[in-house]
Protein backbone atom coordinates (compact mmCIF):
# COMPACT_ATOMS: atom_id res chain seq x y z
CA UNK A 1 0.00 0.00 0.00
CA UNK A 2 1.47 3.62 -1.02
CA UNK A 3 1.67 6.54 1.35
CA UNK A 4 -0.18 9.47 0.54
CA UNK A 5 2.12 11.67 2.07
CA UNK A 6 5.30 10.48 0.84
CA UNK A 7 3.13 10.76 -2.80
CA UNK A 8 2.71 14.19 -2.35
CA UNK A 9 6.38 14.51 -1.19
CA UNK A 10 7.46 13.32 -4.64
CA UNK A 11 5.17 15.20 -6.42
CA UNK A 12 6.06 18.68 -5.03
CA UNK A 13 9.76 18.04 -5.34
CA UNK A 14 9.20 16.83 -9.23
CA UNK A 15 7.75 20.70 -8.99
CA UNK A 16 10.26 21.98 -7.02
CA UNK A 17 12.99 20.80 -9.66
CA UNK A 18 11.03 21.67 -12.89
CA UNK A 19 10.68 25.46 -11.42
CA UNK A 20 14.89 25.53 -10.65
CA UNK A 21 14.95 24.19 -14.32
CA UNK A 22 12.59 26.94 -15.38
CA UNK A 23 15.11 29.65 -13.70
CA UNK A 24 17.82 28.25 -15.04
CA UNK A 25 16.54 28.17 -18.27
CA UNK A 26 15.13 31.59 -18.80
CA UNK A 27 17.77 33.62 -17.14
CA UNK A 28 20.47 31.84 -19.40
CA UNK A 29 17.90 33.06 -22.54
CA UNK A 30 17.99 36.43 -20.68
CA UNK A 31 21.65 36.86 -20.93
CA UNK A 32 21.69 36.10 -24.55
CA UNK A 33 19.33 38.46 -25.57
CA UNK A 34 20.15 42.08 -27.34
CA UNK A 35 16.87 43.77 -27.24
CA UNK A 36 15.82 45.03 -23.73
CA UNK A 37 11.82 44.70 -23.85
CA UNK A 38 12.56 41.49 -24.80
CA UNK A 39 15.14 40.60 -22.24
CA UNK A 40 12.74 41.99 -19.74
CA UNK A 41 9.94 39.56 -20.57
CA UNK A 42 12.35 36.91 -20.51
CA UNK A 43 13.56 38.15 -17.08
CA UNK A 44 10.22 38.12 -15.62
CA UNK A 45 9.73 34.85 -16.55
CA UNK A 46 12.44 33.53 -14.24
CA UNK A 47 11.42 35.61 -11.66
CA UNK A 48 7.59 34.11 -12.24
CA UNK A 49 9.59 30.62 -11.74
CA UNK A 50 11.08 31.74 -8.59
CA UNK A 51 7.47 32.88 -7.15
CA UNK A 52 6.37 29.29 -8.16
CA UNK A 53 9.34 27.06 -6.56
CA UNK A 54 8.96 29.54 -3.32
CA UNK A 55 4.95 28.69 -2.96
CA UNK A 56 5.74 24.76 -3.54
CA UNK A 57 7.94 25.03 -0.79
CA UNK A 58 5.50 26.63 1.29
CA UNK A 59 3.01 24.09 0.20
CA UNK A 60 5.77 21.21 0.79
CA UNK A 61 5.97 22.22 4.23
CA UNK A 62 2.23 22.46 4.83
CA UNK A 63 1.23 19.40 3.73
CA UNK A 64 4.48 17.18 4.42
CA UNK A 65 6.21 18.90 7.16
CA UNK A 66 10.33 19.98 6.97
CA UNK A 67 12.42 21.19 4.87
CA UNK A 68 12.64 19.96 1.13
CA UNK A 69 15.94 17.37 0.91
CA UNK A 70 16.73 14.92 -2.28
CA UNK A 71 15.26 16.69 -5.29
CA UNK A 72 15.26 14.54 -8.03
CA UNK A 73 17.62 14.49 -10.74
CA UNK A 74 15.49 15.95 -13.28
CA UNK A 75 12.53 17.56 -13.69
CA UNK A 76 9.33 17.28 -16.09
CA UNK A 77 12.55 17.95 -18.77
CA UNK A 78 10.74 20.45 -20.77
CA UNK A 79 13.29 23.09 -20.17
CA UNK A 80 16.52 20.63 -21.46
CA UNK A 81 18.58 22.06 -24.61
């Protein structure tokens, strides 16, 4: 029999790692783009990524308790080159 909790460990830090992939991601784009309204989109995307990791966390903690240890490898891979 699974545990729900340890489920929805799993789950969140899948999300956790996917949003640090996100970050990662669009603040590399960032630096490689010339055209500043452009760059600023691209910015606020990894800040939108930040905001997202920072509420898993808070939902991590509220619904499994302690800190968030052993991300996974990988994320959902979406962001990979």
């Amino acid at each position: 029999m699974s545990d729900p909790k340890n489920e929805i460990a799993e789950l969140i830090k899948f999300g956790i790692k996917t949003e640090i992939e996100g970050q990662n991601f669009y603040s590399t784009l960032a630096q490689k783009i010339v055209h500043p309204d452009a760059r600023k989109k691209i910015e606020q995307l990894a800040h939108d990524e930040m905001n997202h990791e920072r509420r898993l966390r808070t939902l991590y903690v509220k619904c499994v308790g302690g800190e968030v240890t052993d991300l996974p490898s990988q994320g959902l891979g979406v962001f990979k080159d």
